[in-house]
C-alpha atoms as a PDB file:
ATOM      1  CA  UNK A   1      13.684  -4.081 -10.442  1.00  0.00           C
ATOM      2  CA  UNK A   2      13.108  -0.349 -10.916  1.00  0.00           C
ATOM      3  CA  UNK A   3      10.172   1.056  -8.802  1.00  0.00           C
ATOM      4  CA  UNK A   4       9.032   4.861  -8.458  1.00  0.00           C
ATOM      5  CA  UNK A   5       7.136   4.995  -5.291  1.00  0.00           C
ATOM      6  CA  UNK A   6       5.053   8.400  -5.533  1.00  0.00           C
ATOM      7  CA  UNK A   7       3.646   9.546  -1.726  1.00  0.00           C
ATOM      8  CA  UNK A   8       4.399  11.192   1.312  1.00  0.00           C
ATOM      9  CA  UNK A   9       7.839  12.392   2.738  1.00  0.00           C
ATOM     10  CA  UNK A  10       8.726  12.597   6.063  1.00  0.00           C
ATOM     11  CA  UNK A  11      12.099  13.712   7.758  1.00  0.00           C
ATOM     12  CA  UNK A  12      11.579  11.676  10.895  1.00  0.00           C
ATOM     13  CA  UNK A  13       9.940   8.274  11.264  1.00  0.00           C
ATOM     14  CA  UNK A  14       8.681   5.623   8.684  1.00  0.00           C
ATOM     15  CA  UNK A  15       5.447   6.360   7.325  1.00  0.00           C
ATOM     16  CA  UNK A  16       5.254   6.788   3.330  1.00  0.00           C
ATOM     17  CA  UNK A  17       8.494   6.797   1.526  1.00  0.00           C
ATOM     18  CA  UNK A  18      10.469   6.889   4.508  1.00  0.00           C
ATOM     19  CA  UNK A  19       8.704   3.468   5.153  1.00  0.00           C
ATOM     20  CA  UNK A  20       8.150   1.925   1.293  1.00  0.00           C
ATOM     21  CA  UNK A  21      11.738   2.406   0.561  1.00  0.00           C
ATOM     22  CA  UNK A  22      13.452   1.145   2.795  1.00  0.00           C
ATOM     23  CA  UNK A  23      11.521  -2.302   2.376  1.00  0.00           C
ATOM     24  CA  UNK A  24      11.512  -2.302  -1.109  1.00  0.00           C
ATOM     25  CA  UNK A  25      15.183  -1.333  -1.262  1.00  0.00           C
ATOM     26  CA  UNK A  26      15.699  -4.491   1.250  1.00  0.00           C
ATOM     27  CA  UNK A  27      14.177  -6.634  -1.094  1.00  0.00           C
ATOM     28  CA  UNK A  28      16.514  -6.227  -4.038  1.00  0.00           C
ATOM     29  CA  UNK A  29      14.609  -3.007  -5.954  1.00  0.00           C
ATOM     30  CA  UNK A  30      16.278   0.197  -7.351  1.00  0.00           C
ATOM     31  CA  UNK A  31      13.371   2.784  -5.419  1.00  0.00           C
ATOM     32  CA  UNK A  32      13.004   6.558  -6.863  1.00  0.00           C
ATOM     33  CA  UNK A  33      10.899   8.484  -4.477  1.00  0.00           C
ATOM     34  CA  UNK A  34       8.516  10.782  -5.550  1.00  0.00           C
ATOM     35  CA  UNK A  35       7.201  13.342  -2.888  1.00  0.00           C
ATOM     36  CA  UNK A  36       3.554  13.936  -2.553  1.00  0.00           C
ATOM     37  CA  UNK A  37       4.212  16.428   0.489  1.00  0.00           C
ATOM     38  CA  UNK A  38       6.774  17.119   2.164  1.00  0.00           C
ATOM     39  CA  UNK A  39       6.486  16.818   6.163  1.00  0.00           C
ATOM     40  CA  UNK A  40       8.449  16.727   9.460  1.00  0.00           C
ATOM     41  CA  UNK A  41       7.217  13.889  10.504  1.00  0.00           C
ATOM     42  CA  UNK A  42       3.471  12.441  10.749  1.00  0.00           C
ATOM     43  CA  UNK A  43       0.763  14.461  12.136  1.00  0.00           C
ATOM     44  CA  UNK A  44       0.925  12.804  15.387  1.00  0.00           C
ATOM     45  CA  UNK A  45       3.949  14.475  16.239  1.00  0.00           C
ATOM     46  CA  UNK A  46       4.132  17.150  18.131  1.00  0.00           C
ATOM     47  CA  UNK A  47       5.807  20.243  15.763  1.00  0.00           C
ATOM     48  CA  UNK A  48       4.518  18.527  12.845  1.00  0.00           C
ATOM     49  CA  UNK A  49       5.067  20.868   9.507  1.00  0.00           C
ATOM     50  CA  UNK A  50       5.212  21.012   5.891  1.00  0.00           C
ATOM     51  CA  UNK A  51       2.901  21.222   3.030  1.00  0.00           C
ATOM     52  CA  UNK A  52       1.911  19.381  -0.201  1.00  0.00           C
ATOM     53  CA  UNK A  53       3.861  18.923  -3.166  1.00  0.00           C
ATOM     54  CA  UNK A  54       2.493  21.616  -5.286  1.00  0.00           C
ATOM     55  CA  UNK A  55       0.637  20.431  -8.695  1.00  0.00           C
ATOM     56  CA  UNK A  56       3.354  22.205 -10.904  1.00  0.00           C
ATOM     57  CA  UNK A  57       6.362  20.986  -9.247  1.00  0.00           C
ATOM     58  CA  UNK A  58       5.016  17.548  -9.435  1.00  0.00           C
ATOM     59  CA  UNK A  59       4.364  17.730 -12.983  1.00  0.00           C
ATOM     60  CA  UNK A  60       7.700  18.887 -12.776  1.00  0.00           C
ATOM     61  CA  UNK A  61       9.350  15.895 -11.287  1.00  0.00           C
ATOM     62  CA  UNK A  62       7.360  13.444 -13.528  1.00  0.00           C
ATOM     63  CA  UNK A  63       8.211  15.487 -16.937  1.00  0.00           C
ATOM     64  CA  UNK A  64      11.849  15.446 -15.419  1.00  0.00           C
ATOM     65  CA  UNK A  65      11.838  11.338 -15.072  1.00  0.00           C
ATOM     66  CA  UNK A  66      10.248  11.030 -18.764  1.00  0.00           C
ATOM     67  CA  UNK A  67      13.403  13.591 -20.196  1.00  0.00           C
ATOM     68  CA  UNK A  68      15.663  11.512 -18.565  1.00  0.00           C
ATOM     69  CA  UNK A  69      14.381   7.792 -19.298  1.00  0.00           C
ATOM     70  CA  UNK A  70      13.213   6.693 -16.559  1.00  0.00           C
ATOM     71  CA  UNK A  71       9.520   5.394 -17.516  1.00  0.00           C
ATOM     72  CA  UNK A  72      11.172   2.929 -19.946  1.00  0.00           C
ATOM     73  CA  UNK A  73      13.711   2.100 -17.400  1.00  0.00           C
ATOM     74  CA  UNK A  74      10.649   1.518 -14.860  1.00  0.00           C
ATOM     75  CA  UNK A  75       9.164  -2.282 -13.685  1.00  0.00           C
ATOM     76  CA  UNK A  76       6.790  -0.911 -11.412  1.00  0.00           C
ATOM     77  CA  UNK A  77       5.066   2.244  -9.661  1.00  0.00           C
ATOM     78  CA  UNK A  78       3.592   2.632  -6.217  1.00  0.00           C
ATOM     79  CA  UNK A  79       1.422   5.353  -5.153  1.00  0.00           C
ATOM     80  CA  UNK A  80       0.407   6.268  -1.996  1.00  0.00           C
ATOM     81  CA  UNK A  81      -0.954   9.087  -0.192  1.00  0.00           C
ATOM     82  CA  UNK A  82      -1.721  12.288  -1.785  1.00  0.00           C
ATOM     83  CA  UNK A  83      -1.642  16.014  -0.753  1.00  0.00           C
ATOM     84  CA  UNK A  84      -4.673  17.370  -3.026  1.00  0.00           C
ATOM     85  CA  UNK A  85      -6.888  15.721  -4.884  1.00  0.00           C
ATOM     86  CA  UNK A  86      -5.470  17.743  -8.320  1.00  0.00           C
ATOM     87  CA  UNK A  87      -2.518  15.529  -7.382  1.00  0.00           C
ATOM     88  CA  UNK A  88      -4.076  12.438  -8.528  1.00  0.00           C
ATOM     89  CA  UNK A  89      -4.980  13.541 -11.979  1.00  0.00           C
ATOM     90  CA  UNK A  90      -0.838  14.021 -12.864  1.00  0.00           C
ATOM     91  CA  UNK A  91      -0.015  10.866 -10.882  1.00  0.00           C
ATOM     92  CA  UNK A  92      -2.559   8.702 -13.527  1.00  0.00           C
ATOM     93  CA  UNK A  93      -1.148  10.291 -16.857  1.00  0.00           C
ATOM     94  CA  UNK A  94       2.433   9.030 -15.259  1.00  0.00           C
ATOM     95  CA  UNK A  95       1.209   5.768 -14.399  1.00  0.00           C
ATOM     96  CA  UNK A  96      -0.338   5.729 -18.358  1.00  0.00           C
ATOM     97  CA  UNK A  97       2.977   7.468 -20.090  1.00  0.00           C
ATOM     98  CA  UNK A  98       5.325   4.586 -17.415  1.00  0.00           C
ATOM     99  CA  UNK A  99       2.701   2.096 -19.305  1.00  0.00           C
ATOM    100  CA  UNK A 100       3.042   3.603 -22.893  1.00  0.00           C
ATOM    101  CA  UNK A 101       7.116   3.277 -22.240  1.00  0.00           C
ATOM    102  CA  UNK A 102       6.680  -0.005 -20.782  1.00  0.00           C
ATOM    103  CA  UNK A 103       3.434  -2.309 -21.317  1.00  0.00           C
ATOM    104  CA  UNK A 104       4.692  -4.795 -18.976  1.00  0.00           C
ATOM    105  CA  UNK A 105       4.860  -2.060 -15.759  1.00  0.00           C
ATOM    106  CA  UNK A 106       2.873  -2.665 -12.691  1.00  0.00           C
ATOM    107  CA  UNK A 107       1.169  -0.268 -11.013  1.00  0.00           C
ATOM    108  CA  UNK A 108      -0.069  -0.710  -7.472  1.00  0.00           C
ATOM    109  CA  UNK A 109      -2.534   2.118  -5.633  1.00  0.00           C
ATOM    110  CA  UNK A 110      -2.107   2.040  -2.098  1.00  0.00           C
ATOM    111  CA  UNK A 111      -5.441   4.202  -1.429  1.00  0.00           C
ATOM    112  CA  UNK A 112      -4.103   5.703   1.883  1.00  0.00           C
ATOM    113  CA  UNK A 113      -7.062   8.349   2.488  1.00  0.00           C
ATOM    114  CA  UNK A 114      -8.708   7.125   5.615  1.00  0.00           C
ATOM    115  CA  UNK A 115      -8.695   4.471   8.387  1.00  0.00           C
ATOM    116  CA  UNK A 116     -10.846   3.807  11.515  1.00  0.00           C
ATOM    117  CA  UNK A 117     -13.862   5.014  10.192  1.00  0.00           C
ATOM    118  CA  UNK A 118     -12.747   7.986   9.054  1.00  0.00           C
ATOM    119  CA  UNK A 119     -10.915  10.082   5.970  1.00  0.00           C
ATOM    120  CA  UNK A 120      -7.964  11.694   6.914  1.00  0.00           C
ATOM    121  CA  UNK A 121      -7.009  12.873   3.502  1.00  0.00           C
ATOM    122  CA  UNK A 122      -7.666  16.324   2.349  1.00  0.00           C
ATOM    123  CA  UNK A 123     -11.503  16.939   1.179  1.00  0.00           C
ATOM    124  CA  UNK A 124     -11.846  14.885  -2.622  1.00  0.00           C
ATOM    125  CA  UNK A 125      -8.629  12.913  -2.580  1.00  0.00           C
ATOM    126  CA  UNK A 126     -10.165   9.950  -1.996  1.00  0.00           C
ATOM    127  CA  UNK A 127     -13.075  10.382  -4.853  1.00  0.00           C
ATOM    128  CA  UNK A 128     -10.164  11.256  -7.358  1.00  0.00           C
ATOM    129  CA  UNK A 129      -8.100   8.093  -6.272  1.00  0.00           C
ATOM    130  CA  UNK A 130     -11.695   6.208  -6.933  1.00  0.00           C
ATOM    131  CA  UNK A 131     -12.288   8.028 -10.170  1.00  0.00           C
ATOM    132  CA  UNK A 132      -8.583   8.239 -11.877  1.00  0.00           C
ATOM    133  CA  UNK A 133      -6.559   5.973 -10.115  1.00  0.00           C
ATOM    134  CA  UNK A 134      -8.689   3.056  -9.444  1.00  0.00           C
ATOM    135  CA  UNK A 135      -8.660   2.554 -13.288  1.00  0.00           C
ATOM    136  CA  UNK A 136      -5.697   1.758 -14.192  1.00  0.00           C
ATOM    137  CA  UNK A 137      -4.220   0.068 -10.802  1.00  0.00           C
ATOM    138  CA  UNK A 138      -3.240  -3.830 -11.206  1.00  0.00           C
ATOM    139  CA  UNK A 139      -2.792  -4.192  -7.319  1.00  0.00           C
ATOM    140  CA  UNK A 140      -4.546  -2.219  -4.725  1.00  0.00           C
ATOM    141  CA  UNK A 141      -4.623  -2.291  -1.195  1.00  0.00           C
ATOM    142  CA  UNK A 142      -7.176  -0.589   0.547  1.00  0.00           C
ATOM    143  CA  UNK A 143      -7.454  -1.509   4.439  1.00  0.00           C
ATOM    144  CA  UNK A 144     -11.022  -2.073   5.521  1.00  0.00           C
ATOM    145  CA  UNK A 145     -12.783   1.467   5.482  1.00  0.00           C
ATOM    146  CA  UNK A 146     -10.950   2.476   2.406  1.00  0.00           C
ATOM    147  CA  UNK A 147     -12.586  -0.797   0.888  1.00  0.00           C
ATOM    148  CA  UNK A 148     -16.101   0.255   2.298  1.00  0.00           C
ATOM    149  CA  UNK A 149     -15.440   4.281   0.794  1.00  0.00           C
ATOM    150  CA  UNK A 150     -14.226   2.157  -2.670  1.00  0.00           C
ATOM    151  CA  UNK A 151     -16.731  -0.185  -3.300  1.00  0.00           C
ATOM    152  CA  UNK A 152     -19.761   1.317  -1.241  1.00  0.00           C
ATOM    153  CA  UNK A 153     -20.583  -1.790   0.777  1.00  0.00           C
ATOM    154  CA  UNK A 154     -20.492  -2.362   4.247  1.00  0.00           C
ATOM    155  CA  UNK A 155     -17.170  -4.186   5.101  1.00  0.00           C
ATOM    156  CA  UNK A 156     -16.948  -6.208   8.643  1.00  0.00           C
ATOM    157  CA  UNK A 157     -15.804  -9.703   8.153  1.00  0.00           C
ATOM    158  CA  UNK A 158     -13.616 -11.927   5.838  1.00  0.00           C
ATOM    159  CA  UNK A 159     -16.618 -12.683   3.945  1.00  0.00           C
ATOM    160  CA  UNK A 160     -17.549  -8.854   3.442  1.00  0.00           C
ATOM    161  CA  UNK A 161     -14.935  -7.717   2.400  1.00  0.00           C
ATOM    162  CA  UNK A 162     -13.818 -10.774  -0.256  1.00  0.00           C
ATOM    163  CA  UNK A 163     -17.149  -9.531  -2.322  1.00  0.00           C
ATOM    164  CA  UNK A 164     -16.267  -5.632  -1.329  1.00  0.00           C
ATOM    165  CA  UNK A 165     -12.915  -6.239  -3.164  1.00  0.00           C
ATOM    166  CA  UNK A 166     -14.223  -8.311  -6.048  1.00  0.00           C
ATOM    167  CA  UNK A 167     -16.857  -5.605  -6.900  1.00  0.00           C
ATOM    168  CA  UNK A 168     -13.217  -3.114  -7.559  1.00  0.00           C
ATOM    169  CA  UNK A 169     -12.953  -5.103 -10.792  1.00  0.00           C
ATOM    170  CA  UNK A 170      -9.601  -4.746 -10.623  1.00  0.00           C
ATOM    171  CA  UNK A 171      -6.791  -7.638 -11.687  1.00  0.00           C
ATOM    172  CA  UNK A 172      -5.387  -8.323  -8.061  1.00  0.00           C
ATOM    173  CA  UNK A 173      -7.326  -6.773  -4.628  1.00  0.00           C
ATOM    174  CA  UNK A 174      -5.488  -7.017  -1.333  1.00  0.00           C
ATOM    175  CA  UNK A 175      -7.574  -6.171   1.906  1.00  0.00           C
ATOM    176  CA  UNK A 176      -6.183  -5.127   4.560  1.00  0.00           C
ATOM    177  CA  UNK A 177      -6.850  -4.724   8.396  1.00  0.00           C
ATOM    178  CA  UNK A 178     -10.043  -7.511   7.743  1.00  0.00           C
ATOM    179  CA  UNK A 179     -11.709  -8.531  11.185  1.00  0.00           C
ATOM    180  CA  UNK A 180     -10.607 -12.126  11.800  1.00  0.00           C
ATOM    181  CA  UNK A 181     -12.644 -13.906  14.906  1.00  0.00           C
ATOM    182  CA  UNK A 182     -10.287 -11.265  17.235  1.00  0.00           C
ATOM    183  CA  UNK A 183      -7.313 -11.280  14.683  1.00  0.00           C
ATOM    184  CA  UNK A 184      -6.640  -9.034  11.771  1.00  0.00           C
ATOM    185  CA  UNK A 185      -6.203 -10.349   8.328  1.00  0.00           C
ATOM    186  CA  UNK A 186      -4.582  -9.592   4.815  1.00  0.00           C
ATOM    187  CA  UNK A 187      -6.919 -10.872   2.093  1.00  0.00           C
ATOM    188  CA  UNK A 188      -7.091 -11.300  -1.606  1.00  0.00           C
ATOM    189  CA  UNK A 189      -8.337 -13.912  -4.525  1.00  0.00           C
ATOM    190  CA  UNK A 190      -6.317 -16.872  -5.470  1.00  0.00           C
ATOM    191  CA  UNK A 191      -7.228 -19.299  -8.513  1.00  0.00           C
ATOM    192  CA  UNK A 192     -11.106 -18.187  -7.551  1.00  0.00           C
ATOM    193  CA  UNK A 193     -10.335 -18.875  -3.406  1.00  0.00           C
ATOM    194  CA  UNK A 194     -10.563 -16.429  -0.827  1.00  0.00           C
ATOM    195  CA  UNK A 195      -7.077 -16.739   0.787  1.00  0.00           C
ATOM    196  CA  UNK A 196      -6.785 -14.814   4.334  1.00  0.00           C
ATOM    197  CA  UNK A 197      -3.438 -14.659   6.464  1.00  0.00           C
ATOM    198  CA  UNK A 198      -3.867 -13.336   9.999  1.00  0.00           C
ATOM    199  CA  UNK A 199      -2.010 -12.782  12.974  1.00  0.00           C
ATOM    200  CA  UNK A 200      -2.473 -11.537  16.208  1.00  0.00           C
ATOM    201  CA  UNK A 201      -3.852  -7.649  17.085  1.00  0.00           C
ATOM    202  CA  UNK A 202      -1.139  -5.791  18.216  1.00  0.00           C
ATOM    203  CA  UNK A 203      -1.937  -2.663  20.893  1.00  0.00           C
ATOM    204  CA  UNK A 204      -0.485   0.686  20.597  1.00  0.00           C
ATOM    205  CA  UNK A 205       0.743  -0.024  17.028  1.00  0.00           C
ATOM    206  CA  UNK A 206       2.682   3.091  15.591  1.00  0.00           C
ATOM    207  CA  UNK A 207       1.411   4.129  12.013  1.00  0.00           C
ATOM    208  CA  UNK A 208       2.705   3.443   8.888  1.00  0.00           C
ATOM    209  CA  UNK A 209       1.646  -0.028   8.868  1.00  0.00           C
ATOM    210  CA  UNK A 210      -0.172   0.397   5.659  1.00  0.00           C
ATOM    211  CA  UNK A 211       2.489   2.209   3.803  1.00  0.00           C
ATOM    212  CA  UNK A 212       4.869  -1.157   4.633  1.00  0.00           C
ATOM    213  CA  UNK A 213       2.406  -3.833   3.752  1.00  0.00           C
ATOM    214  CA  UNK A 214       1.644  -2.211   0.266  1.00  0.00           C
ATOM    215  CA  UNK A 215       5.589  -1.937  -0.190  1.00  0.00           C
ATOM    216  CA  UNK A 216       6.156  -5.799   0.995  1.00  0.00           C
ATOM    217  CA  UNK A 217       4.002  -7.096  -0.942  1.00  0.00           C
ATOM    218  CA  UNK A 218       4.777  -5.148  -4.097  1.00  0.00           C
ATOM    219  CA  UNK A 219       8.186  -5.738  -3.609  1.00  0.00           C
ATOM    220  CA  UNK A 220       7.615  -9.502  -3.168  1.00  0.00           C
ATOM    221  CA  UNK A 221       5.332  -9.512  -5.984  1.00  0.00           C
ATOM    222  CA  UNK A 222       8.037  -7.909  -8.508  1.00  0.00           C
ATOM    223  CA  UNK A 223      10.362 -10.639  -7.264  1.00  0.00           C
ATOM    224  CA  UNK A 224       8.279 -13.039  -9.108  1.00  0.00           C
ATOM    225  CA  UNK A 225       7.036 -14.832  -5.972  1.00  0.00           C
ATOM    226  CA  UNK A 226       3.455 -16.952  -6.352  1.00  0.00           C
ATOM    227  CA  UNK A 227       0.588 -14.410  -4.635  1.00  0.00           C
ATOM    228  CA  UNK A 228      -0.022 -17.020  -1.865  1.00  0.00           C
ATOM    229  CA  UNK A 229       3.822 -16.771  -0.699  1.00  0.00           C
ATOM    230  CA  UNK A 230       3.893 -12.892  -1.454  1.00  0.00           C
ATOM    231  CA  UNK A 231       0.266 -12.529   0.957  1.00  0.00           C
ATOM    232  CA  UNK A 232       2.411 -14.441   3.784  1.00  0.00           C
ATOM    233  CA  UNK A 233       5.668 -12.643   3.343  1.00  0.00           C
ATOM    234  CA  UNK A 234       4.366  -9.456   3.516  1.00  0.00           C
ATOM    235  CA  UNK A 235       1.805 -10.137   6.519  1.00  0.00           C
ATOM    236  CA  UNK A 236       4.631 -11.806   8.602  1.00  0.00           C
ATOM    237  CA  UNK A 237       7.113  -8.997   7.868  1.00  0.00           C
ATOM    238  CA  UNK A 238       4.450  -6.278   8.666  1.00  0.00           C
ATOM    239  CA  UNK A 239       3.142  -8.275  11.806  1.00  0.00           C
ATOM    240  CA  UNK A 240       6.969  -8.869  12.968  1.00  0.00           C
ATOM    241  CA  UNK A 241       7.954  -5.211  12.562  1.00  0.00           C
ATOM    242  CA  UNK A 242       4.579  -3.689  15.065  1.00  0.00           C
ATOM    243  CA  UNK A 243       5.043  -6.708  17.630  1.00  0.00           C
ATOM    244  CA  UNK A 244       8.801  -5.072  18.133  1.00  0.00           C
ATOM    245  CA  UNK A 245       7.155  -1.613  17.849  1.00  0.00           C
ATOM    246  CA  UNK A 246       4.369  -1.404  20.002  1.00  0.00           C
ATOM    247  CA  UNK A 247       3.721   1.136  22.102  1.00  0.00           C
ATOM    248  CA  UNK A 248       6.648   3.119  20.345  1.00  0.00           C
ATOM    249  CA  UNK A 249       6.054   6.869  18.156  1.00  0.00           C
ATOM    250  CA  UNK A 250       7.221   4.893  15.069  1.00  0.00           C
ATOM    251  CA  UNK A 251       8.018   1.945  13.691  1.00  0.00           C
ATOM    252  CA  UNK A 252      11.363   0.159  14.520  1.00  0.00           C
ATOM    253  CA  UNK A 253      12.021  -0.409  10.356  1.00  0.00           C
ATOM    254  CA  UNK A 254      15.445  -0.618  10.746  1.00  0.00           C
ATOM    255  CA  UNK A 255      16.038  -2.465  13.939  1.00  0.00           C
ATOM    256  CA  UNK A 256      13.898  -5.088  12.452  1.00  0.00           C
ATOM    257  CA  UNK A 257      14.886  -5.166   8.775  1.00  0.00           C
ATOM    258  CA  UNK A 258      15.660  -8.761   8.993  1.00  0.00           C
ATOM    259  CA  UNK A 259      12.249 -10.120   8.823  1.00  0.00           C
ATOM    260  CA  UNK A 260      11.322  -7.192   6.180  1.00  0.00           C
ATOM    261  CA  UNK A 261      13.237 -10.319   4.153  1.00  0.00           C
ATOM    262  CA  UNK A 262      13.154 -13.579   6.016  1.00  0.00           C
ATOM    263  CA  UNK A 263       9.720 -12.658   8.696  1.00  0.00           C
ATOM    264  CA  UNK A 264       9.392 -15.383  11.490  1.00  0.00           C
ATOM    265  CA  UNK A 265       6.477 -17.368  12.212  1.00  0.00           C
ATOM    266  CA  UNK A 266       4.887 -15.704  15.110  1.00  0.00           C
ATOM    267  CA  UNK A 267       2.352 -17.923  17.330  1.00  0.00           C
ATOM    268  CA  UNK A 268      -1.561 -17.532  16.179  1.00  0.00           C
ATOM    269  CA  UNK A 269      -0.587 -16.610  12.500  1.00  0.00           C
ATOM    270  CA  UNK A 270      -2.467 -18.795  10.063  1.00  0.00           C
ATOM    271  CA  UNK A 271      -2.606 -18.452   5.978  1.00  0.00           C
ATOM    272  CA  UNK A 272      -4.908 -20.485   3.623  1.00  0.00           C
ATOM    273  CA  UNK A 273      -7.969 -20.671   1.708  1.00  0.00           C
ATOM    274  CA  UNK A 274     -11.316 -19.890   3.926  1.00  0.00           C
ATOM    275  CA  UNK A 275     -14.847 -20.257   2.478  1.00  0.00           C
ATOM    276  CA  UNK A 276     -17.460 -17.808   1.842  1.00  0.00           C
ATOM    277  CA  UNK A 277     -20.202 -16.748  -0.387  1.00  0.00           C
ATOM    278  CA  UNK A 278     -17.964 -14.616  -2.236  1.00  0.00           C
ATOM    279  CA  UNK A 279     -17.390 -15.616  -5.760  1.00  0.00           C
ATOM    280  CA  UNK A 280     -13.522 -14.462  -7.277  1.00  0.00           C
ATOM    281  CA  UNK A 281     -12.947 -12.888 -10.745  1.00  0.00           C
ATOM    282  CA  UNK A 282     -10.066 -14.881 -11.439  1.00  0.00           C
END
């Protein structure tokens, strides 16, 4: 499969494009990266530089894709973190022009704006993501605050955040980062069941954890994988990849690519259906 993967850039470490292609690439899919900014590395980093993709070269880069074929050539778009909110506006007439060229395209919104109780995105990103982008996604998937900022509800269990994510509306909701007894869960609506897989918390995690689940399980979703094997892949494979990286300034993506494929089970992982008062949407 074809997939343009629209967010950040780095030059060192694996956060953004430097982490979504590689795993989608490992996975069997064609990727063409489109930069959102373009940075050094993280902000974490000491020497961290760069600056956002400016509005009119991104325009650029799109109208340049759509000259040369590429939306019809397209089986899926990813978008991630953006530099400016003006950003988001040009990334959803893409995703609807990719759609136009191809009805059968998938678009998944990986909201990347915030985490740990607070927004880290420039000031509005993360009401045009809710206002342009949100729309039209078919998968999202928001980690726990971005659900809360999304759906305006209080998120802090499975239960929470099954109805946070049904109130999105929106044809396939993945949760991430969901509070499970003292585990952390992936969740998301099966045949009407809240199904949660969890694993283990792992300290001193290196970022760029989010930008790798969204690109496992969109990349195991194109392959045509049932959502319940796709949920498990991609929580294994992220879980796998920051048990080898912990305590480390990034993740160890290619060290590890192995399970980005075939993850091991790791001890006090479990995946199924788990009750609530939530009620699915299909």
């Amino acid at each position: 499969m074809n997939v343009i993967s629209i967010q950040s850039e780095v030059i060192y470490g694996h956060v953004g494009n430097a982490a979504a292609r590689f795993a989608l690439q490992r996975l069997g899919h064609e990727v063409w990266g489109v930069p959102t900014v373009l940075l050094t590395s993280h902000a974490a980093h000491p020497g961290f530089a760069g600056e956002a993709t400016s509005p009119a070269l991104l325009q650029k880069l799109f109208d340049g894709l759509a000259a040369q074929g590429r939306l019809g050539e397209a089986h899926g778009i990813v978008s991630g973190y953006l530099g400016s909110p003006e950003q988001a506006a040009l990334v959803a007439d893409f995703v609807r022009r990719a759609k136009a060229a191809n009805p059968k395209l998938i678009y998944c919104l990986d909201t990347a704006f915030g985490d740990d109780g607070r927004i880290y995105a420039r000031p509005g990103v993360a009401e045009a993501m809710q206002n342009a982008l949100l729309p039209l996604a078919d998968i999202v998937t928001p980690n726990t605050f971005e659900l809360s900022v999304l759906s305006g509800r209080t998120v802090a269990d499975v239960a929470s955040a099954a109805a946070a994510a049904q109130s999105l509306g929106r044809p396939l909701v993945v949760a991430k980062s969901v509070p499970v007894d003292n585990r952390l869960g992936a969740l998301t609506t099966i045949a009407g069941n809240v199904w949660v897989a969890a694993t283990p918390i792992v300290a001193r995690a290196p970022r760029g954890a989010g930008d790798l689940f969204a690109a496992l399980f969109f990349g195991h979703y194109l392959n045509g994988k049932l959502t319940a094997e796709v949920l498990d892949l991609a929580t294994r494979g992220v879980y796998h990849v920051l048990a080898k990286s912990s305590g480390e300034p990034e993740m160890r993506l290619i060290a590890e690519q192995a399970a980005l494929v075939a993850p091991p089970h790791p001890d006090g992982y479990s995946l199924g259906p788990v009750k609530t008062e939530a009620r699915a949407n299909g």
